[in-house]
N, C-alpha and C. Protein backbone atom coordinates (compact mmCIF):
# COMPACT_ATOMS: atom_id res chain seq x y z
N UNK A 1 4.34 32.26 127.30
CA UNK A 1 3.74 33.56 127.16
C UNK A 1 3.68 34.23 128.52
N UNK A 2 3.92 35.60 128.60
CA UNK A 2 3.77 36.28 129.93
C UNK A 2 3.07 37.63 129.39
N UNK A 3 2.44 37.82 130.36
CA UNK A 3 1.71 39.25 130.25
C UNK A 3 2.08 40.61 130.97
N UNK A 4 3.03 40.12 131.78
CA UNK A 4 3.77 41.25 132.80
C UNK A 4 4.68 41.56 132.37
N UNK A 5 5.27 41.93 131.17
CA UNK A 5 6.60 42.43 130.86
C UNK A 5 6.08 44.11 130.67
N UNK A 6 6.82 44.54 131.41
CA UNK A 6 6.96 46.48 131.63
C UNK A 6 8.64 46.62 131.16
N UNK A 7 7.86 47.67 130.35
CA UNK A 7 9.64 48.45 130.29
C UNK A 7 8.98 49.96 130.36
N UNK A 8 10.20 50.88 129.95
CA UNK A 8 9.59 52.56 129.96
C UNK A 8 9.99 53.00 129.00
N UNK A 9 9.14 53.79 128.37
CA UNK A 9 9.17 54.32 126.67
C UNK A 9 10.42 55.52 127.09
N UNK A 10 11.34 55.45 126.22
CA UNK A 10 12.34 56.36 126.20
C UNK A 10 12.44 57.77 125.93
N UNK A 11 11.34 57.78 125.46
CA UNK A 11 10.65 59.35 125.23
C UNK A 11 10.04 59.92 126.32
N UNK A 12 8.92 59.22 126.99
CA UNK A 12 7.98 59.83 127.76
C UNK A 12 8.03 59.86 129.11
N UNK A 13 8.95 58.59 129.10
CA UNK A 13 9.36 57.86 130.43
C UNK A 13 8.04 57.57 130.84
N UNK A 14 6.88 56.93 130.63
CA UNK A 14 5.88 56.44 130.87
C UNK A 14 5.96 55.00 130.70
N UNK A 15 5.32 54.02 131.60
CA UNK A 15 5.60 52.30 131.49
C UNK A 15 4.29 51.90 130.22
N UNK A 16 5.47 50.85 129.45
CA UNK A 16 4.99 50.77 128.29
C UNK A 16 4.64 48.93 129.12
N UNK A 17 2.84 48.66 128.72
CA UNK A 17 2.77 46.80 128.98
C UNK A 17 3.04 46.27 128.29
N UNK A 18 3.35 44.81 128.17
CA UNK A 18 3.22 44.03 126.85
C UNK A 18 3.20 42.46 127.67
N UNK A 19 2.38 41.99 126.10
CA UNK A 19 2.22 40.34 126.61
C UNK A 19 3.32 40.24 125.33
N UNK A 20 4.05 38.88 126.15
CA UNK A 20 5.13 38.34 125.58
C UNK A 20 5.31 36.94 124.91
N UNK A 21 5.27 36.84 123.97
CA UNK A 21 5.71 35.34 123.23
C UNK A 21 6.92 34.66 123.26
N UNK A 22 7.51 34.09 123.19
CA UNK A 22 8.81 33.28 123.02
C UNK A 22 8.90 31.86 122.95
N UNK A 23 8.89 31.70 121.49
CA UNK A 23 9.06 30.36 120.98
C UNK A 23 9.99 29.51 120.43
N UNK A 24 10.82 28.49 120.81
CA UNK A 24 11.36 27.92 120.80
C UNK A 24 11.70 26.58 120.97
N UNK A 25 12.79 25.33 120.09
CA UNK A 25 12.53 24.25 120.16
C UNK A 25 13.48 23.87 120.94
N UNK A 26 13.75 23.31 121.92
CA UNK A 26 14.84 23.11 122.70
C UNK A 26 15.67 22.42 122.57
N UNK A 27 17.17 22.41 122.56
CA UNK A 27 18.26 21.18 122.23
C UNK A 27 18.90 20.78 123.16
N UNK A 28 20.08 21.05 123.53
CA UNK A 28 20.76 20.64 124.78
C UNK A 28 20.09 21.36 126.13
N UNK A 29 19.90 22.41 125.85
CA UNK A 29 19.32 23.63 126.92
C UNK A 29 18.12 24.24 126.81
N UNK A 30 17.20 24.44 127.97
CA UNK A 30 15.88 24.92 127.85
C UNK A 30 16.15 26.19 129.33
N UNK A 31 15.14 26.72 128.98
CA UNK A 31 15.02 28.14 130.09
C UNK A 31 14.26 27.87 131.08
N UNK A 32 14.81 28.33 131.94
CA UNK A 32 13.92 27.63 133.63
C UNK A 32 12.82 28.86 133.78
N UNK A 33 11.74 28.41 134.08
CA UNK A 33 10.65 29.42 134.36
C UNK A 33 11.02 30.56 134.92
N UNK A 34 11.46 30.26 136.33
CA UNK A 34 11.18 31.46 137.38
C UNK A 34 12.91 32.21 136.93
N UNK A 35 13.68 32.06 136.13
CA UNK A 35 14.76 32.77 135.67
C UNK A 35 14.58 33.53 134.35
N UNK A 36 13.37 33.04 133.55
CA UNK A 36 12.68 33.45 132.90
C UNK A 36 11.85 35.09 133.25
N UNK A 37 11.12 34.40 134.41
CA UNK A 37 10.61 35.56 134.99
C UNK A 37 11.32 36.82 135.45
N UNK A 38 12.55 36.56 135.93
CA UNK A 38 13.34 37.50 136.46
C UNK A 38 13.93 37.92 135.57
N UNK A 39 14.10 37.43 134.17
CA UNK A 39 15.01 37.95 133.46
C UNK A 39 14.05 39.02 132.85
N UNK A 40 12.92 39.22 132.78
CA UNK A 40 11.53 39.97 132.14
C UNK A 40 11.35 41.06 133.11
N UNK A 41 11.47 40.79 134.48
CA UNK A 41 11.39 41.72 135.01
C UNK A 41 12.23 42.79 135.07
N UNK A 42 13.25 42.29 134.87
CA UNK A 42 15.27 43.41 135.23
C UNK A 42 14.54 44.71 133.93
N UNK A 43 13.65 44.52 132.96
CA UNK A 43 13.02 45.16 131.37
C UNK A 43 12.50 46.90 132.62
N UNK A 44 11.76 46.19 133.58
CA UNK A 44 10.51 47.32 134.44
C UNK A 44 11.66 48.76 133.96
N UNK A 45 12.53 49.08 134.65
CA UNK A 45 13.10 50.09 134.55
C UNK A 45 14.11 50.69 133.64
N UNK A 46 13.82 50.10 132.53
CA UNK A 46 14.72 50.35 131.56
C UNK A 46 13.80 50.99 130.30
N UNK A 47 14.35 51.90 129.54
CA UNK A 47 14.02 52.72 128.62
C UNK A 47 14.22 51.91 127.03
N UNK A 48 13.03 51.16 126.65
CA UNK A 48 13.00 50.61 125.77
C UNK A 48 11.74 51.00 124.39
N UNK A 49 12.26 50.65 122.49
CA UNK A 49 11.20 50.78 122.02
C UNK A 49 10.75 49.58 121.71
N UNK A 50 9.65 48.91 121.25
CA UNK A 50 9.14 47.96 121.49
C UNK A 50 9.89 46.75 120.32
N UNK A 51 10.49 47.30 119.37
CA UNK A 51 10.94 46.43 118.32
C UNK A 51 12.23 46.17 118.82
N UNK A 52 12.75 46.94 119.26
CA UNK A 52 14.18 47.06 119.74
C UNK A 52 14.50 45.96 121.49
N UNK A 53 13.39 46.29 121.81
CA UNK A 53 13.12 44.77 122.88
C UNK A 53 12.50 43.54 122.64
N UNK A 54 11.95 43.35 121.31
CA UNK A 54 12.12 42.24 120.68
C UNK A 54 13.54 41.45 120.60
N UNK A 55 13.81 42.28 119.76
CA UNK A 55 15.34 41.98 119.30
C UNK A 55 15.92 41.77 120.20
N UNK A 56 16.16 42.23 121.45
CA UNK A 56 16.85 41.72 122.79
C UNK A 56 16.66 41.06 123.20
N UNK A 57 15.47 40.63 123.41
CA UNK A 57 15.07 39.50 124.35
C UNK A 57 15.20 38.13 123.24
N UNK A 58 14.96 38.41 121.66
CA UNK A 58 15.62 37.12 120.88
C UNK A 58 17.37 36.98 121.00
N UNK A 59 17.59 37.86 121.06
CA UNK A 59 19.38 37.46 120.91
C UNK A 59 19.74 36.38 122.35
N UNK A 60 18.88 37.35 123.47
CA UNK A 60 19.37 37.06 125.00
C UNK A 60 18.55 35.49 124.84
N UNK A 61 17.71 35.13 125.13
CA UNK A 61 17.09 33.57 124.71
C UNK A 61 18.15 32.93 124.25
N UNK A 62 18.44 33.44 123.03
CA UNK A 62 18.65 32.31 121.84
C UNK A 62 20.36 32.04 122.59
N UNK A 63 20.92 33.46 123.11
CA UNK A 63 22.41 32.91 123.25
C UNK A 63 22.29 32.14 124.74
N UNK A 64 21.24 32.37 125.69
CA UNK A 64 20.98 31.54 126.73
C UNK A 64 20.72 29.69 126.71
N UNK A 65 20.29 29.77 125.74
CA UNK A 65 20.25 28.29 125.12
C UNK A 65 20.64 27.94 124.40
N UNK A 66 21.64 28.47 123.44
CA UNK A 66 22.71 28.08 122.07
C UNK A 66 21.75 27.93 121.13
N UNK A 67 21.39 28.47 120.48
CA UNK A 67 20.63 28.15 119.40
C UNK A 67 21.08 29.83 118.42
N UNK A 68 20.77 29.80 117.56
CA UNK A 68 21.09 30.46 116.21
C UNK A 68 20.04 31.17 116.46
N UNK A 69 19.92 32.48 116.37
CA UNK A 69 18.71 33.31 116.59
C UNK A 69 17.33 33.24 115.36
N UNK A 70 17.83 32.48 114.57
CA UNK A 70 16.85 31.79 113.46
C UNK A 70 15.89 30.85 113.87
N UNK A 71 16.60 30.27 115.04
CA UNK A 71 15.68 29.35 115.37
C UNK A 71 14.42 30.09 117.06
N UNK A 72 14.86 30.99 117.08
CA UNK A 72 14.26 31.77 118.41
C UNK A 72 12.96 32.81 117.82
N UNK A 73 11.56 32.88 118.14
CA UNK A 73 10.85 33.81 118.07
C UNK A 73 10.11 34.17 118.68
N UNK A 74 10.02 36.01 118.96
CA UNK A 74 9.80 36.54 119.82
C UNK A 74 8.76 37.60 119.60
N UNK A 75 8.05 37.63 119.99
CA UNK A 75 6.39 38.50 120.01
C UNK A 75 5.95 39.53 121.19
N UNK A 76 6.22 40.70 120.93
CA UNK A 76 5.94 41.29 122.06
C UNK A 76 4.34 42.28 121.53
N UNK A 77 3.71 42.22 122.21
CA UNK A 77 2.21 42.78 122.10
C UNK A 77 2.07 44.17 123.06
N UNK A 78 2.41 45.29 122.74
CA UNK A 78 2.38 46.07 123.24
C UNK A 78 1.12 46.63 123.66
N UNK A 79 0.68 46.69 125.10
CA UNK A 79 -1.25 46.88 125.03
C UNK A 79 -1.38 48.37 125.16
N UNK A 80 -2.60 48.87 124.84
CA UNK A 80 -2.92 50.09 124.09
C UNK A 80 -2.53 51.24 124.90
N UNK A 81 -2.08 52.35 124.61
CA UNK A 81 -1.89 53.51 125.18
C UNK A 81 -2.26 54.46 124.57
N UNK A 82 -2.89 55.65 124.43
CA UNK A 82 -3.20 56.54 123.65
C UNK A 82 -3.87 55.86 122.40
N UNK A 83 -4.32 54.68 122.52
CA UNK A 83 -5.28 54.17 121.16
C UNK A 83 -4.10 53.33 120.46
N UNK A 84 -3.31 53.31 120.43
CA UNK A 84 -2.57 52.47 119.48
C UNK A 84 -1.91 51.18 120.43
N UNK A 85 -1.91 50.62 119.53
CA UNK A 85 -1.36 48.70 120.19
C UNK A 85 -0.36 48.80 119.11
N UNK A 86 0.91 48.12 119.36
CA UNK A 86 1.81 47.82 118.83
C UNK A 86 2.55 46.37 118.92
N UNK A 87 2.61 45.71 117.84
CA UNK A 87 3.04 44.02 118.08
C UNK A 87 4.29 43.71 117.00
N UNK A 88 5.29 43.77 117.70
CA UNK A 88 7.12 43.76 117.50
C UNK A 88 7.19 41.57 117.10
N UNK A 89 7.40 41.51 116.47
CA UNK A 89 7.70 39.97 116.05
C UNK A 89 9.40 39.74 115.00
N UNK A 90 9.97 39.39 115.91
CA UNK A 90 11.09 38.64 115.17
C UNK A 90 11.65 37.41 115.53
């Protein structure tokens, strides 16, 4: 779980937060922390919506470690802006 994932809403260009989930069982290959981290960060300046960076960050995981994106799940918790929270799960 990480709590520092920033991206920027594509509309407003305002930085959208989110705490991040990513669960997975590992087989031949597992994800190294601090490449982990960097790979969350490259998100800061990029124009993303929150379901749609779900979905990215499951494909990118799952093909980083060979696994079938069935077996990859990904939770992004978008924290509140204007009153609404938004939580992307695939």
């Amino acid at each position: 779980m990480s709590d520092e994932l920033t991206a920027t809403c594509p509309i407003t260009n305002q930085p959208d937060f989110y705490s991040a989930t990513i669960v997975y069982e590992p087989d031949a290959l597992c994800l190294e922390s601090k490449s982990l981290k960097l790979y969350l960060a490259r998100f800061r300046d990029r124009g993303a919506f929150c379901e749609a960076l779900a979905v990215q960050i499951r494909d990118d995981v799952a093909a980083a470690v060979e696994l079938d994106t069935a077996r990859v799940h990904v939770s992004l918790r978008q924290k509140a802006r204007g009153g609404i929270t938004i939580t992307a799960s695939v």
